[in-house]
C-alpha atoms as a PDB file:
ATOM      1  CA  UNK A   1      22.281 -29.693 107.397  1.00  0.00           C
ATOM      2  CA  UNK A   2      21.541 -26.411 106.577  1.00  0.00           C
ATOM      3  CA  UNK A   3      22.565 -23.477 108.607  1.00  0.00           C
ATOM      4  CA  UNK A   4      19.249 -22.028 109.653  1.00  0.00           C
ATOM      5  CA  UNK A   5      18.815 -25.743 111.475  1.00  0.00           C
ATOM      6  CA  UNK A   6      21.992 -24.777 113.673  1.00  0.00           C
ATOM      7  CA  UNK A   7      20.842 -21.215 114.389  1.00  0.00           C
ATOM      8  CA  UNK A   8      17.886 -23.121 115.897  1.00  0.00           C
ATOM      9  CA  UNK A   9      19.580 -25.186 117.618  1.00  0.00           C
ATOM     10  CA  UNK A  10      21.756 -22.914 119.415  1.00  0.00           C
ATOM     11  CA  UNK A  11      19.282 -20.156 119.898  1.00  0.00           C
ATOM     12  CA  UNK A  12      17.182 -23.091 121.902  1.00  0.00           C
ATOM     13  CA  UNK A  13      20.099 -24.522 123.753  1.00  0.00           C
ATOM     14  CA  UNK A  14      22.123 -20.964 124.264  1.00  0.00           C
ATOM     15  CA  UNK A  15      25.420 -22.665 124.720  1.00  0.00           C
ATOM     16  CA  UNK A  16      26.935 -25.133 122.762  1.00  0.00           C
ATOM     17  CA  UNK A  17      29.967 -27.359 122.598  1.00  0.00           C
ATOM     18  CA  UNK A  18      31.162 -28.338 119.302  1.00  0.00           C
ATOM     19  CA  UNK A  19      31.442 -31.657 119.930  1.00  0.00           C
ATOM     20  CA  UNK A  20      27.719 -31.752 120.796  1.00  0.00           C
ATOM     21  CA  UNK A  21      26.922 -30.135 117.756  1.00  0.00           C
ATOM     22  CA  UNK A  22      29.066 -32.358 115.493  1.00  0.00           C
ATOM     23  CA  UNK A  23      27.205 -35.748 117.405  1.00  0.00           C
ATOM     24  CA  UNK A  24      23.741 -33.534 117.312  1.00  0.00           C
ATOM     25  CA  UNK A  25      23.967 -32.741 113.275  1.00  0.00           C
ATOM     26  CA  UNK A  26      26.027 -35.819 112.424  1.00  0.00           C
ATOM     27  CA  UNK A  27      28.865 -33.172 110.902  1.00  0.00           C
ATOM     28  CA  UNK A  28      32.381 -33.176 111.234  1.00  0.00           C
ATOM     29  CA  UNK A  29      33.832 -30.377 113.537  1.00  0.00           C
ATOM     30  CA  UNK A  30      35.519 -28.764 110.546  1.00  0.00           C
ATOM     31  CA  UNK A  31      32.195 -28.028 108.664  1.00  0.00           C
ATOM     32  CA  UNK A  32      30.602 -27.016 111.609  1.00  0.00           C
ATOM     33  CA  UNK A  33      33.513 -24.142 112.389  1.00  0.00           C
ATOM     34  CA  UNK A  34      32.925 -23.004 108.897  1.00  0.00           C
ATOM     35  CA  UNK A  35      29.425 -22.234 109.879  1.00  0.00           C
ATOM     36  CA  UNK A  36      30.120 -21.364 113.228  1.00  0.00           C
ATOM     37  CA  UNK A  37      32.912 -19.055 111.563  1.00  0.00           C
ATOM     38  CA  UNK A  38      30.620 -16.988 109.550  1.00  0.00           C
ATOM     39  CA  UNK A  39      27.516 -16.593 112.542  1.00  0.00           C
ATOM     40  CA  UNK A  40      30.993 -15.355 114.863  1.00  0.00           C
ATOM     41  CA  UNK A  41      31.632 -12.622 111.798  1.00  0.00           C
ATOM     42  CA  UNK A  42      27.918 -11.151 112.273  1.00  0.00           C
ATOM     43  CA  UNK A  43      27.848 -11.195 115.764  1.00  0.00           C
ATOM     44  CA  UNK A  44      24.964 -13.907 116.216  1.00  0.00           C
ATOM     45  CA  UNK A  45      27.497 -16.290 117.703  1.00  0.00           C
ATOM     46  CA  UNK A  46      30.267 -15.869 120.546  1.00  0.00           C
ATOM     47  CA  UNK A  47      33.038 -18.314 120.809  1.00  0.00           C
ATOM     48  CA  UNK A  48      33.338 -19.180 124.618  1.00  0.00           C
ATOM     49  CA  UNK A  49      37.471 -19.300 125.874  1.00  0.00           C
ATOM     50  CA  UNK A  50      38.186 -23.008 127.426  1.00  0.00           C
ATOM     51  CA  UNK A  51      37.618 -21.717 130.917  1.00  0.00           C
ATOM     52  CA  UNK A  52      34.107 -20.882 129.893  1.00  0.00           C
ATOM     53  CA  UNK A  53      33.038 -24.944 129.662  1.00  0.00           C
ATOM     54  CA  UNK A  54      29.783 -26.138 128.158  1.00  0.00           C
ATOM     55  CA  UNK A  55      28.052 -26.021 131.053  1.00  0.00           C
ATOM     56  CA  UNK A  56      28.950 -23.999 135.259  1.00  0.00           C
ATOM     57  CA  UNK A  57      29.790 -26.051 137.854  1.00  0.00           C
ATOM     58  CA  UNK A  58      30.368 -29.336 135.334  1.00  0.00           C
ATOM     59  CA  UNK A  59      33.903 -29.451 135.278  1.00  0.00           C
ATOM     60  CA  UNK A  60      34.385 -33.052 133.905  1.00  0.00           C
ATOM     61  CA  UNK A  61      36.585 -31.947 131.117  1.00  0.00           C
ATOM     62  CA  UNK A  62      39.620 -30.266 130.224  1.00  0.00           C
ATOM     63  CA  UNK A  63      38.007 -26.624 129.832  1.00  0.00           C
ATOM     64  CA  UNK A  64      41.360 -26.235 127.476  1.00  0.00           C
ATOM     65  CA  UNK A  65      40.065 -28.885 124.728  1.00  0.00           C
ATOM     66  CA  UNK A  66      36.519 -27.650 124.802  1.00  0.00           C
ATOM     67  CA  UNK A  67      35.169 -25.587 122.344  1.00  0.00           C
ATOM     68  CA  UNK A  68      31.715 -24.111 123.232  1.00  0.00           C
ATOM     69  CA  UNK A  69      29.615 -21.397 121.485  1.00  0.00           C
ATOM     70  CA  UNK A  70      27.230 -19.427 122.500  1.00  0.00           C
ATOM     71  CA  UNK A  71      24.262 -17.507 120.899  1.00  0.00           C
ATOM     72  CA  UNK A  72      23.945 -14.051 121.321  1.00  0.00           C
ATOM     73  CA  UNK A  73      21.237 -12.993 118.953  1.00  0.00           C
ATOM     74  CA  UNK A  74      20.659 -10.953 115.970  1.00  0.00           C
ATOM     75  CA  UNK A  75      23.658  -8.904 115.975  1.00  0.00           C
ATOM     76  CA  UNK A  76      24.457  -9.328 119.466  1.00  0.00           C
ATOM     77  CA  UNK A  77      21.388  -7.910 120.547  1.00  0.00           C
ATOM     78  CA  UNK A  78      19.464 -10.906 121.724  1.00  0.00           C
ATOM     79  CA  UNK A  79      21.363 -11.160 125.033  1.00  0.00           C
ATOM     80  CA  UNK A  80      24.087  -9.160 126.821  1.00  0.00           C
ATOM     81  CA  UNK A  81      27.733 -11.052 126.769  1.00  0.00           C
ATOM     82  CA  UNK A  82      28.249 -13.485 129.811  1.00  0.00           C
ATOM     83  CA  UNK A  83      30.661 -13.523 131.915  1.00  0.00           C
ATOM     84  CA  UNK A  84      33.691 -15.728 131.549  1.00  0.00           C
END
């Protein structure tokens, strides 16, 4: 996997959990945070806080073991932030 593939993927799906990505790419978490890490540094990707969830009005897992990411664009200016 290369990381344009997961910029596609999240700019189609928005928002992410990283265990969906990991079962999506085939990837272990840990790569995936290393990618994940460097799209957070440029501001294309927002890491969501547990209470954010993968998905509203789910609520079918611990929000505090989730991680979820969501895309925000090129440079953040793709989409204003959401609310938590």
């Amino acid at each position: 996997m290369i990381i344009s593939e997961l910029i596609g993927y999240l700019e189609q799906h928005r928002r992410v959990g990283l265990t969906d990505l990991a079962y999506r790419f085939d990837a272990s978490p840990d790569a995936l945070r290393g990618m994940l890490a460097i799209l957070e540094r440029k501001g294309r990707v927002r890491r969501m806080t547990g209470s954010a969830g993968c998905s509203p009005g789910c609520g079918k897992c611990d929000p505090t073991g989730i991680e979820t990411f969501e895309w925000i664009g090129e440079g953040g200016r793709d989409r204003p932030p959401t609310a938590p």
